[in-house]
PDB file of N, CA and C in Angstrom:
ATOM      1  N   UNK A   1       0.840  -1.178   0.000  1.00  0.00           N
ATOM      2  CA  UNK A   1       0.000   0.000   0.000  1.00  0.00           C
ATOM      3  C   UNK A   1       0.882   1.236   0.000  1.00  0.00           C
ATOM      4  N   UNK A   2       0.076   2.239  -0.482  1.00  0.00           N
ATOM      5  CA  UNK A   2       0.631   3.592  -0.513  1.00  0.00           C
ATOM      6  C   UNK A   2       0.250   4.065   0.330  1.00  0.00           C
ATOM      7  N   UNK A   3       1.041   5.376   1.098  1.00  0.00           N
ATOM      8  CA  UNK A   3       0.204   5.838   2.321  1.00  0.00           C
ATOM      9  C   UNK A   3       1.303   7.443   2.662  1.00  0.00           C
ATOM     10  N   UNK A   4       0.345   7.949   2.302  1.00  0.00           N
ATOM     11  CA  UNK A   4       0.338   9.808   2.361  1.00  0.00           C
ATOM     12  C   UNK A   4      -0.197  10.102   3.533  1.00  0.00           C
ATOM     13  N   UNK A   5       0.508  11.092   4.072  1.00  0.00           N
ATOM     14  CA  UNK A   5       0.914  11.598   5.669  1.00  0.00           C
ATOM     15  C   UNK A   5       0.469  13.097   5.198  1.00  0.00           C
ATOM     16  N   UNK A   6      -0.687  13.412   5.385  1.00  0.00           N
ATOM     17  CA  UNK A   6      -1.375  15.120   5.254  1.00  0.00           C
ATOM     18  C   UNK A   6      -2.266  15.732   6.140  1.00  0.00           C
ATOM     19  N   UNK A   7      -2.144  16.703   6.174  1.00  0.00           N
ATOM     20  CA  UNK A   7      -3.806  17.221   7.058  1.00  0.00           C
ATOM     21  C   UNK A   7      -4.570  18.001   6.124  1.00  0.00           C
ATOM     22  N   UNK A   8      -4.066  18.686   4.908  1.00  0.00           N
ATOM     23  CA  UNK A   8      -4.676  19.642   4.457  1.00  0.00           C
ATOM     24  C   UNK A   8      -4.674  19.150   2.212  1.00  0.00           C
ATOM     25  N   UNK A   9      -3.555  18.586   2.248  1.00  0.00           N
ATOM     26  CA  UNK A   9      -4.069  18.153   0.805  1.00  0.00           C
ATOM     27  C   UNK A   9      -4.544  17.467  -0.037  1.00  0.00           C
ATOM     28  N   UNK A  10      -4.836  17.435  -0.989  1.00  0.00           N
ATOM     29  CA  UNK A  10      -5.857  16.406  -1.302  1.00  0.00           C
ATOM     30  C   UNK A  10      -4.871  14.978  -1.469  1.00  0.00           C
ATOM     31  N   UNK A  11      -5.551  13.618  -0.840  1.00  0.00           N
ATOM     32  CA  UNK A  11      -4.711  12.529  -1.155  1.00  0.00           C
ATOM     33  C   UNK A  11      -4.790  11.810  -2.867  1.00  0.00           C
ATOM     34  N   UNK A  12      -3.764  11.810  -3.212  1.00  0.00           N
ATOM     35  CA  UNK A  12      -3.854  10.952  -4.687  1.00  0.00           C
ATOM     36  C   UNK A  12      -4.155   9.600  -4.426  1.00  0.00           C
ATOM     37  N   UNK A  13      -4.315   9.243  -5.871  1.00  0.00           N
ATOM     38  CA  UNK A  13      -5.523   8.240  -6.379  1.00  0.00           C
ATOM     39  C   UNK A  13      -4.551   7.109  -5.963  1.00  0.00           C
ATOM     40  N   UNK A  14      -4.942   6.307  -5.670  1.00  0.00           N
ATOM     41  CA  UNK A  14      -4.535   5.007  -4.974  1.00  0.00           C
ATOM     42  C   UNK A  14      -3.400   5.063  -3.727  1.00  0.00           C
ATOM     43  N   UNK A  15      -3.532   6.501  -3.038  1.00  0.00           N
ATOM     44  CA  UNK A  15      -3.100   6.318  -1.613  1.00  0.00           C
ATOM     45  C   UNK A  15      -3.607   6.459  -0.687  1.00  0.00           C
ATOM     46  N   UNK A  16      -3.379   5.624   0.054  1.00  0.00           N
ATOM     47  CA  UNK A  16      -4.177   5.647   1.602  1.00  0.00           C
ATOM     48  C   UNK A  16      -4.038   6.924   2.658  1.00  0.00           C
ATOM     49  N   UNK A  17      -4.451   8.038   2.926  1.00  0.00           N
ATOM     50  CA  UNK A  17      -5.171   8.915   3.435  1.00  0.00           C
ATOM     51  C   UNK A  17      -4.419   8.516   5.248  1.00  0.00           C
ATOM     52  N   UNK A  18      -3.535   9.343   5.678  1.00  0.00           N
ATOM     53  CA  UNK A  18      -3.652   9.050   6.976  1.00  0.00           C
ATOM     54  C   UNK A  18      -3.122  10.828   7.503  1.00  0.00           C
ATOM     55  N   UNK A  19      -3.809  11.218   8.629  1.00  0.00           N
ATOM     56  CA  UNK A  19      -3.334  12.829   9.451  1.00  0.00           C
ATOM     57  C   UNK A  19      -2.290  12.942  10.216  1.00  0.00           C
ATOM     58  N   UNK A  20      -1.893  11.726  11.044  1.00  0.00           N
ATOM     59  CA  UNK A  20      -1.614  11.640  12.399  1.00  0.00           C
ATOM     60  C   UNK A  20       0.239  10.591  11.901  1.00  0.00           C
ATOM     61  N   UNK A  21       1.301  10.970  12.735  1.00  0.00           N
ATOM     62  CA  UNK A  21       2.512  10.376  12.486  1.00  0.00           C
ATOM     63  C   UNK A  21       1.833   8.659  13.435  1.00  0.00           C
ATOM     64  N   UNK A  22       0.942   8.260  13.989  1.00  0.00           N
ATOM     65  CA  UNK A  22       0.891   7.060  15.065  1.00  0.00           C
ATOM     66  C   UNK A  22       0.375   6.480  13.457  1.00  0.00           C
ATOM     67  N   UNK A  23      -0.918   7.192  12.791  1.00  0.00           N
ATOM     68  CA  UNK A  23      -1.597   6.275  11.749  1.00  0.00           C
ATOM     69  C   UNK A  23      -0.543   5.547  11.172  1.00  0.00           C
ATOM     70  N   UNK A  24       0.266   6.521  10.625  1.00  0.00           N
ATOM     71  CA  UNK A  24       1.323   6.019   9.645  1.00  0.00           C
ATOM     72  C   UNK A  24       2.325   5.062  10.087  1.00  0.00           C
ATOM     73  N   UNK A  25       2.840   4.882  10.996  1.00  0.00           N
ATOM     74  CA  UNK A  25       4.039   4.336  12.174  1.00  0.00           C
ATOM     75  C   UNK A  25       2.614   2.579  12.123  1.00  0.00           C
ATOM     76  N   UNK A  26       1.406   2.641  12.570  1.00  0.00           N
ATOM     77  CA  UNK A  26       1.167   1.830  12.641  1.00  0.00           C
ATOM     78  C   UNK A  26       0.751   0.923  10.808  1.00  0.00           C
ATOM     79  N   UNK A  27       0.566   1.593   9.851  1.00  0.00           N
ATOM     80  CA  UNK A  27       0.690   0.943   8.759  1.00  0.00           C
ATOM     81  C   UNK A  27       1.917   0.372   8.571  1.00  0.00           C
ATOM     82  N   UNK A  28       2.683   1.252   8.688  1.00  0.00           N
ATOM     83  CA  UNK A  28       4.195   0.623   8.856  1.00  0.00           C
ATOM     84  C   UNK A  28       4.460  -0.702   9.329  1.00  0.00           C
ATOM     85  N   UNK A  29       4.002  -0.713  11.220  1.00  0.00           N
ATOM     86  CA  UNK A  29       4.364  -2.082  11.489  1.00  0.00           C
ATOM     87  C   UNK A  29       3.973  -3.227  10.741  1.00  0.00           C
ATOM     88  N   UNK A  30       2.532  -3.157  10.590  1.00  0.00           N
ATOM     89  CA  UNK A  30       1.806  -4.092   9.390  1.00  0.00           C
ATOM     90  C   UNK A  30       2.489  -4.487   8.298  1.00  0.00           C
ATOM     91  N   UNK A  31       3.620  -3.989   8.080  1.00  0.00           N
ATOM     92  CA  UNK A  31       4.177  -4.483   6.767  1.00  0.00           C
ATOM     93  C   UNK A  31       3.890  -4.531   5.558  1.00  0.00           C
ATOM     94  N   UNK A  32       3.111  -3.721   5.206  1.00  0.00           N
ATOM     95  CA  UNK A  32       2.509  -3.373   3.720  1.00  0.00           C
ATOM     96  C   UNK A  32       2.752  -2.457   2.958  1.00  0.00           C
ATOM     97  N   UNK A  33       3.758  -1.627   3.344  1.00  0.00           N
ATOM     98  CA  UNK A  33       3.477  -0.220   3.456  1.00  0.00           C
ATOM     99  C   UNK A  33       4.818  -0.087   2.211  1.00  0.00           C
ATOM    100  N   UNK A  34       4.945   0.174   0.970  1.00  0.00           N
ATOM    101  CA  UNK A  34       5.606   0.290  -0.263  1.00  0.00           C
ATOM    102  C   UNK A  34       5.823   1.116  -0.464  1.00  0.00           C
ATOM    103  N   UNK A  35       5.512   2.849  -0.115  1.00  0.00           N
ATOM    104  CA  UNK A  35       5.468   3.901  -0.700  1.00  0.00           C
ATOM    105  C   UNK A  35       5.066   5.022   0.139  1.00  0.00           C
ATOM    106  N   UNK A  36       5.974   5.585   0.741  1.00  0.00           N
ATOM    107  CA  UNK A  36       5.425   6.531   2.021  1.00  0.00           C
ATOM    108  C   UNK A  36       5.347   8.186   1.323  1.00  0.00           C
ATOM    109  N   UNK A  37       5.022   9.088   1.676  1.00  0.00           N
ATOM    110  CA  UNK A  37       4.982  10.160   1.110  1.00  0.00           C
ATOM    111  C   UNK A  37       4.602  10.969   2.618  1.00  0.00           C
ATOM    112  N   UNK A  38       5.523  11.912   3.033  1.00  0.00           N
ATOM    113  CA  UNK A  38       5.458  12.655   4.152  1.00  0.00           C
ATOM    114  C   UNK A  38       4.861  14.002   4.114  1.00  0.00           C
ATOM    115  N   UNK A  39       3.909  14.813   4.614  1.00  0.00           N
ATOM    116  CA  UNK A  39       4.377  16.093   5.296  1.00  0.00           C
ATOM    117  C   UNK A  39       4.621  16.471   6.372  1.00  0.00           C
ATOM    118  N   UNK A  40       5.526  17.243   6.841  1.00  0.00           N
ATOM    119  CA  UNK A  40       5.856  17.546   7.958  1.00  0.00           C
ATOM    120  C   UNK A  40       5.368  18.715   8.692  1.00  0.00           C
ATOM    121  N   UNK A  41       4.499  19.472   8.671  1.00  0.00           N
ATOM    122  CA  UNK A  41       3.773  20.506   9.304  1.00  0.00           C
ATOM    123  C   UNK A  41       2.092  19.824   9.236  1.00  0.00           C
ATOM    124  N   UNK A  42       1.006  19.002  10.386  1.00  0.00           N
ATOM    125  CA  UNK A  42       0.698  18.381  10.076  1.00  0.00           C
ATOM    126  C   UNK A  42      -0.887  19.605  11.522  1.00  0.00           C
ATOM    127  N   UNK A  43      -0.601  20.464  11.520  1.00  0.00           N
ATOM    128  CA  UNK A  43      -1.577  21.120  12.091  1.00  0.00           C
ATOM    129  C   UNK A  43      -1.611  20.869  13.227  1.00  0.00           C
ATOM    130  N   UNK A  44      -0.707  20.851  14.499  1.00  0.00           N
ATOM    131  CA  UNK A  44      -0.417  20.013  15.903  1.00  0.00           C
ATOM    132  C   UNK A  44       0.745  19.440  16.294  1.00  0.00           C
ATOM    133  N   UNK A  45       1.781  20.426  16.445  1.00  0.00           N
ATOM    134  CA  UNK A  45       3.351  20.114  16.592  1.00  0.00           C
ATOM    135  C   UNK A  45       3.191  18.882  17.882  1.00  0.00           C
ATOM    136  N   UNK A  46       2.680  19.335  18.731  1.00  0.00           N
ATOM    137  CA  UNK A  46       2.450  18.890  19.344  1.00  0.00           C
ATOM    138  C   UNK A  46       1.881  17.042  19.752  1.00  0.00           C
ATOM    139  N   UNK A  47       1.462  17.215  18.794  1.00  0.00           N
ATOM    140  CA  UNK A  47       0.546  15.754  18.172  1.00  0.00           C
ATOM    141  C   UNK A  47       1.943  14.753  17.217  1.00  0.00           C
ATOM    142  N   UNK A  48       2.647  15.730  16.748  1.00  0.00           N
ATOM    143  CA  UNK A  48       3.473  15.141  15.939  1.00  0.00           C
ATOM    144  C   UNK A  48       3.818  15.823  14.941  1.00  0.00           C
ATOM    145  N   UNK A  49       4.979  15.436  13.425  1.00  0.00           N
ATOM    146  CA  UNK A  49       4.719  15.821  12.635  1.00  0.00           C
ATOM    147  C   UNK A  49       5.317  14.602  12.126  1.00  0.00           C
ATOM    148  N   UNK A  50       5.370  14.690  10.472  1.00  0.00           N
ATOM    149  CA  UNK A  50       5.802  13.931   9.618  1.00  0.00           C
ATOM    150  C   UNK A  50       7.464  13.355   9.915  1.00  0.00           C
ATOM    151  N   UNK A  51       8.412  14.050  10.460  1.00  0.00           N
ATOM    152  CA  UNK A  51       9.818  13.818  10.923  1.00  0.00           C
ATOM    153  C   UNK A  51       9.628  12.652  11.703  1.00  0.00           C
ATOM    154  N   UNK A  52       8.511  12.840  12.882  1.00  0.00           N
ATOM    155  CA  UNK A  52       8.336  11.926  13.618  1.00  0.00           C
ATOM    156  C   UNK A  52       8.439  10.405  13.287  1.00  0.00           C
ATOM    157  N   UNK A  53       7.923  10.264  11.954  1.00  0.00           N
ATOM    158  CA  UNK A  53       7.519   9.137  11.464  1.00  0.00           C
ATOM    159  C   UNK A  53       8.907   8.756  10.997  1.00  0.00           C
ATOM    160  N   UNK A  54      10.039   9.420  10.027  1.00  0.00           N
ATOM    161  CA  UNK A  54      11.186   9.221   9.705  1.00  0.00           C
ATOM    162  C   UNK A  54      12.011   8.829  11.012  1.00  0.00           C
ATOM    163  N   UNK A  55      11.903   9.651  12.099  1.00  0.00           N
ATOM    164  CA  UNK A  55      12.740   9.214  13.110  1.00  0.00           C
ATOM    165  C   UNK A  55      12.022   7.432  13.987  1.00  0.00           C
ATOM    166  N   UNK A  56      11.029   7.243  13.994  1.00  0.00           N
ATOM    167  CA  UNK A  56      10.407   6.245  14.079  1.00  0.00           C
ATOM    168  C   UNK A  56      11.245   5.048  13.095  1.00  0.00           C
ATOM    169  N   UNK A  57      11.366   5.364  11.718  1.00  0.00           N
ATOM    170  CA  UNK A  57      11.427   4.815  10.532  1.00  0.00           C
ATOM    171  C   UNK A  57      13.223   4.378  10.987  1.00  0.00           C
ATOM    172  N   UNK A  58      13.694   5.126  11.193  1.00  0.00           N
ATOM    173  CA  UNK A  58      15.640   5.631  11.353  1.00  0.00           C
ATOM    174  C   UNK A  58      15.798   4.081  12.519  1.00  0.00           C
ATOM    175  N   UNK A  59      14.927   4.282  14.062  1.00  0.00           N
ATOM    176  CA  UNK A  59      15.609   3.330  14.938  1.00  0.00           C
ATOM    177  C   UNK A  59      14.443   2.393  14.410  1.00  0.00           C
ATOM    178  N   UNK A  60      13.555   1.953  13.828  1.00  0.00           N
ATOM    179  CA  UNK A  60      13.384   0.721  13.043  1.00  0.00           C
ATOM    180  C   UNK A  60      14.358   0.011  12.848  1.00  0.00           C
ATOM    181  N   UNK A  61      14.628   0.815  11.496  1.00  0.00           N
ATOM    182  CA  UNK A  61      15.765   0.438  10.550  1.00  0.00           C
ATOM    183  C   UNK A  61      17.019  -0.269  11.199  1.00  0.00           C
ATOM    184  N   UNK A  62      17.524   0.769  12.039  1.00  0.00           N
ATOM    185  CA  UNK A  62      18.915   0.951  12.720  1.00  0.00           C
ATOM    186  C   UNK A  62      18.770  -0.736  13.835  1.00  0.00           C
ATOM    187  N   UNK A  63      17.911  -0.574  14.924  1.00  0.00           N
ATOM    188  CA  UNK A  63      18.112  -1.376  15.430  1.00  0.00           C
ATOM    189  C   UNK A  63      16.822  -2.994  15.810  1.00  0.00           C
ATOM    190  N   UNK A  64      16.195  -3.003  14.035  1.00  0.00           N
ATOM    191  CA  UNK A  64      15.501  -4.009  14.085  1.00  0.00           C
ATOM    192  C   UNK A  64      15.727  -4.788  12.451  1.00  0.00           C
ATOM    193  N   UNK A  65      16.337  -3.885  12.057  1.00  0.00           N
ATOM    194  CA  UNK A  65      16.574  -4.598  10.795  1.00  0.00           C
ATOM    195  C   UNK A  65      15.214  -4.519   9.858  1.00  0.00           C
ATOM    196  N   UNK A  66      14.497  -3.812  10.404  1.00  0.00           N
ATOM    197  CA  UNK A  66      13.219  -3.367   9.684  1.00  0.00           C
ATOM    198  C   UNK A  66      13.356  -2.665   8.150  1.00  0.00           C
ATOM    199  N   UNK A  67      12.651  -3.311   6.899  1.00  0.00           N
ATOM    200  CA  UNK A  67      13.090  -3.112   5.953  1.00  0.00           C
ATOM    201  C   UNK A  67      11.616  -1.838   5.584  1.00  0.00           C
ATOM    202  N   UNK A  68      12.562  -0.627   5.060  1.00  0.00           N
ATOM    203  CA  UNK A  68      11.820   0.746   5.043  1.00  0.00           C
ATOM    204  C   UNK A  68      11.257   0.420   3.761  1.00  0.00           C
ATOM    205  N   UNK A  69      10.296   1.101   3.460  1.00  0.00           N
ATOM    206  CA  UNK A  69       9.194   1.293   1.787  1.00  0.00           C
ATOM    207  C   UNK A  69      10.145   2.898   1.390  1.00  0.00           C
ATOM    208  N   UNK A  70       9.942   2.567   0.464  1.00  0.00           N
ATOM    209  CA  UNK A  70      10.533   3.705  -0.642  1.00  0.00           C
ATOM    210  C   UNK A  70       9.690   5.365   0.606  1.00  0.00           C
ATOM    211  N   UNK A  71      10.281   6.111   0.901  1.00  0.00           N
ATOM    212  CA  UNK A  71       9.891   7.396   1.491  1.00  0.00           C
ATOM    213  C   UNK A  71      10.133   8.607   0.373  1.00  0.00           C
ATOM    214  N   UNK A  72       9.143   9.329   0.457  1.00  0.00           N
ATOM    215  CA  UNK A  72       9.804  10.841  -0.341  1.00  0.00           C
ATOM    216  C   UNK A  72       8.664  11.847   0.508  1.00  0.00           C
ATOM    217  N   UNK A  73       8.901  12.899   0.652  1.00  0.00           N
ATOM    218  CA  UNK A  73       8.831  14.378   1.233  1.00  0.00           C
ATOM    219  C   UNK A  73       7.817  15.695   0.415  1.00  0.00           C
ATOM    220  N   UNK A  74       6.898  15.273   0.945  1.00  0.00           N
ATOM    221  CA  UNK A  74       6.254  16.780   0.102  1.00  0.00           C
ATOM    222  C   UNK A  74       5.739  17.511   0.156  1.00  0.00           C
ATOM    223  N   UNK A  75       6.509  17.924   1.642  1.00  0.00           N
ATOM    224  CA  UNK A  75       6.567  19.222   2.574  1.00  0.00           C
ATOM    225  C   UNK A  75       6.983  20.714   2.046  1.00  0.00           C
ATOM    226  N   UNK A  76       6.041  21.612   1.960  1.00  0.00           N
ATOM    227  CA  UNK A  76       6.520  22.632   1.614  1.00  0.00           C
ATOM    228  C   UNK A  76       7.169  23.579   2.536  1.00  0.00           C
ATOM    229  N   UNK A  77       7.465  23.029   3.831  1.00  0.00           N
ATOM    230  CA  UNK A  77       8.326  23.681   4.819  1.00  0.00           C
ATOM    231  C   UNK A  77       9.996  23.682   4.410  1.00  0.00           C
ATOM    232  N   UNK A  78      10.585  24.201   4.285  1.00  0.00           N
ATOM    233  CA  UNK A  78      11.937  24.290   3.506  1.00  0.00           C
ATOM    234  C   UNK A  78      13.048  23.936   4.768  1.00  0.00           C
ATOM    235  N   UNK A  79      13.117  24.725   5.906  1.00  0.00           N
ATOM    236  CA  UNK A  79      13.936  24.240   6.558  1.00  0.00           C
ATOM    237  C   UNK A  79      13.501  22.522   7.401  1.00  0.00           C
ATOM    238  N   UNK A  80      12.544  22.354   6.837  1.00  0.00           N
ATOM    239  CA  UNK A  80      11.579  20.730   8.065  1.00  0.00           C
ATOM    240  C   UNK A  80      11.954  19.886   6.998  1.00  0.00           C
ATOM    241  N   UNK A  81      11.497  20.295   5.259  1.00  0.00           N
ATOM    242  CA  UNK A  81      11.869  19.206   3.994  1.00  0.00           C
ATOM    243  C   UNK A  81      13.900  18.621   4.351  1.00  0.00           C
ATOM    244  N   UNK A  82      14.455  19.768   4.410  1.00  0.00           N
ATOM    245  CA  UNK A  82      15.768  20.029   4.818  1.00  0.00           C
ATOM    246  C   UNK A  82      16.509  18.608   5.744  1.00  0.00           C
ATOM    247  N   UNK A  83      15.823  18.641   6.807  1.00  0.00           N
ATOM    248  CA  UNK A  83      16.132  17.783   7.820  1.00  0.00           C
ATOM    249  C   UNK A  83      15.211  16.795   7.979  1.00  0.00           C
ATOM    250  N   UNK A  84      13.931  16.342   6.996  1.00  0.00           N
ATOM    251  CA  UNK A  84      13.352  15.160   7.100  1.00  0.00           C
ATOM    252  C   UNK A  84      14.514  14.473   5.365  1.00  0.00           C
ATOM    253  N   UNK A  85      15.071  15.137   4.653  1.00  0.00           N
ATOM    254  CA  UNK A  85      15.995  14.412   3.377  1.00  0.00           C
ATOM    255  C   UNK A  85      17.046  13.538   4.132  1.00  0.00           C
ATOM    256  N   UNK A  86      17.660  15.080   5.255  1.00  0.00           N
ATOM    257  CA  UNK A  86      18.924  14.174   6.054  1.00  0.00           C
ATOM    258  C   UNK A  86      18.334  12.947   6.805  1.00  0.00           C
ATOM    259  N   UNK A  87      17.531  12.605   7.414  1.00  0.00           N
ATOM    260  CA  UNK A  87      16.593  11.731   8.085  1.00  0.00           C
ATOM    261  C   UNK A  87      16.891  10.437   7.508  1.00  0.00           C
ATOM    262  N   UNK A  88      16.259  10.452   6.006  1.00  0.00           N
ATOM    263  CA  UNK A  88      16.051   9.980   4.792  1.00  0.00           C
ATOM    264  C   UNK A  88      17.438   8.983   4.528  1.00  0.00           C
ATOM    265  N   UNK A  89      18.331  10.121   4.300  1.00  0.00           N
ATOM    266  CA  UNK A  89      19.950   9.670   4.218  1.00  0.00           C
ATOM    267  C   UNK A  89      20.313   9.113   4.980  1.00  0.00           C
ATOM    268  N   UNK A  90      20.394   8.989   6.597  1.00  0.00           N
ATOM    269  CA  UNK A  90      20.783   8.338   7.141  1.00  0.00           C
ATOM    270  C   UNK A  90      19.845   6.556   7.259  1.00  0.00           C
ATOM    271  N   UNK A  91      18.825   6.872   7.077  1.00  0.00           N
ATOM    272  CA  UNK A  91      18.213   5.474   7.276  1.00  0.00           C
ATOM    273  C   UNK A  91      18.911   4.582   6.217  1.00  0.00           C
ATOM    274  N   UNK A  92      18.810   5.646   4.541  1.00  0.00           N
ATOM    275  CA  UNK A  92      19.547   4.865   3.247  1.00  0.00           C
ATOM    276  C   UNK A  92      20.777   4.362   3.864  1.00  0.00           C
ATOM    277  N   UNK A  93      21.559   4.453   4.502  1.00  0.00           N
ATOM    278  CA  UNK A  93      23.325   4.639   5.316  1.00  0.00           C
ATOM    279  C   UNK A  93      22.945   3.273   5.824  1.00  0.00           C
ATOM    280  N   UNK A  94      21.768   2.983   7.334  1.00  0.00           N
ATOM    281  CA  UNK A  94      21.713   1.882   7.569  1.00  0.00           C
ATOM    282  C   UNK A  94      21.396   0.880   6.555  1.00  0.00           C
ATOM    283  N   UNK A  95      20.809   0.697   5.595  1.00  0.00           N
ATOM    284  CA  UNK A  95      20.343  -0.124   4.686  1.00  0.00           C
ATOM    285  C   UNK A  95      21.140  -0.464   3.872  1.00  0.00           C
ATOM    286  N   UNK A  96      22.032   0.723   3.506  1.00  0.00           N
ATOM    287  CA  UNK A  96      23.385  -0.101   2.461  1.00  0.00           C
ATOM    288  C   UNK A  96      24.320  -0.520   3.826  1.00  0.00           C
ATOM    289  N   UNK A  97      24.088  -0.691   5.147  1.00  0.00           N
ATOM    290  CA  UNK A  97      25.629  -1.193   5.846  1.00  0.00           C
ATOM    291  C   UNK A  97      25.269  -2.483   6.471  1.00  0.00           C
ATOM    292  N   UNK A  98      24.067  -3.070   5.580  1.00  0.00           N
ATOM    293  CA  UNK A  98      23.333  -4.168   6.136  1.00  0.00           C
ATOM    294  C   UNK A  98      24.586  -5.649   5.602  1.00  0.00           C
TER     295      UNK A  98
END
């Protein structure tokens, strides 16, 4: 499954619709999850944001051997896109030092 992380834009055609960084974190565990698509300003810093889910995604990776779905970013926050790429990079780092 595909699964887009938004509060405010419209979800594309054959992805699964989730608001919240827990929705997404829990598709994840399920193991289905092929194609992630983040935003990171998600209306409730507080609640979470999209990073959340990458850093979730990072000690997966790092210390379960948890194999990540393709991620990409399409956050129009510039300094949050910034540091959810580096996020990104480092998880790629664990995965090629497998």
């Amino acid at each position: 499954m595909k699964v887009y992380l938004d509060d405010e834009r419209p979800t594309p055609e054959g992805w699964v619709a989730v608001r919240w960084p827990e929705e997404a974190i829990a598709l994840l565990e399920g193991g289905q999850v092929v194609e992630l698509s983040l935003d990171h300003d998600l209306g409730d810093d507080e609640h979470g944001t999209g990073y959340d889910v990458l850093l979730w995604l990072e000690e997966a990776v790092a210390t379960r051997g948890f194999v990540p779905p393709r991620v990409r970013v399409h956050s129009a926050n510039s300094s949050a896109r910034h540091k959810m790429e580096l996020a990104m990079e480092r998880i790629e780092r664990f995965v090629r030092e497998r």
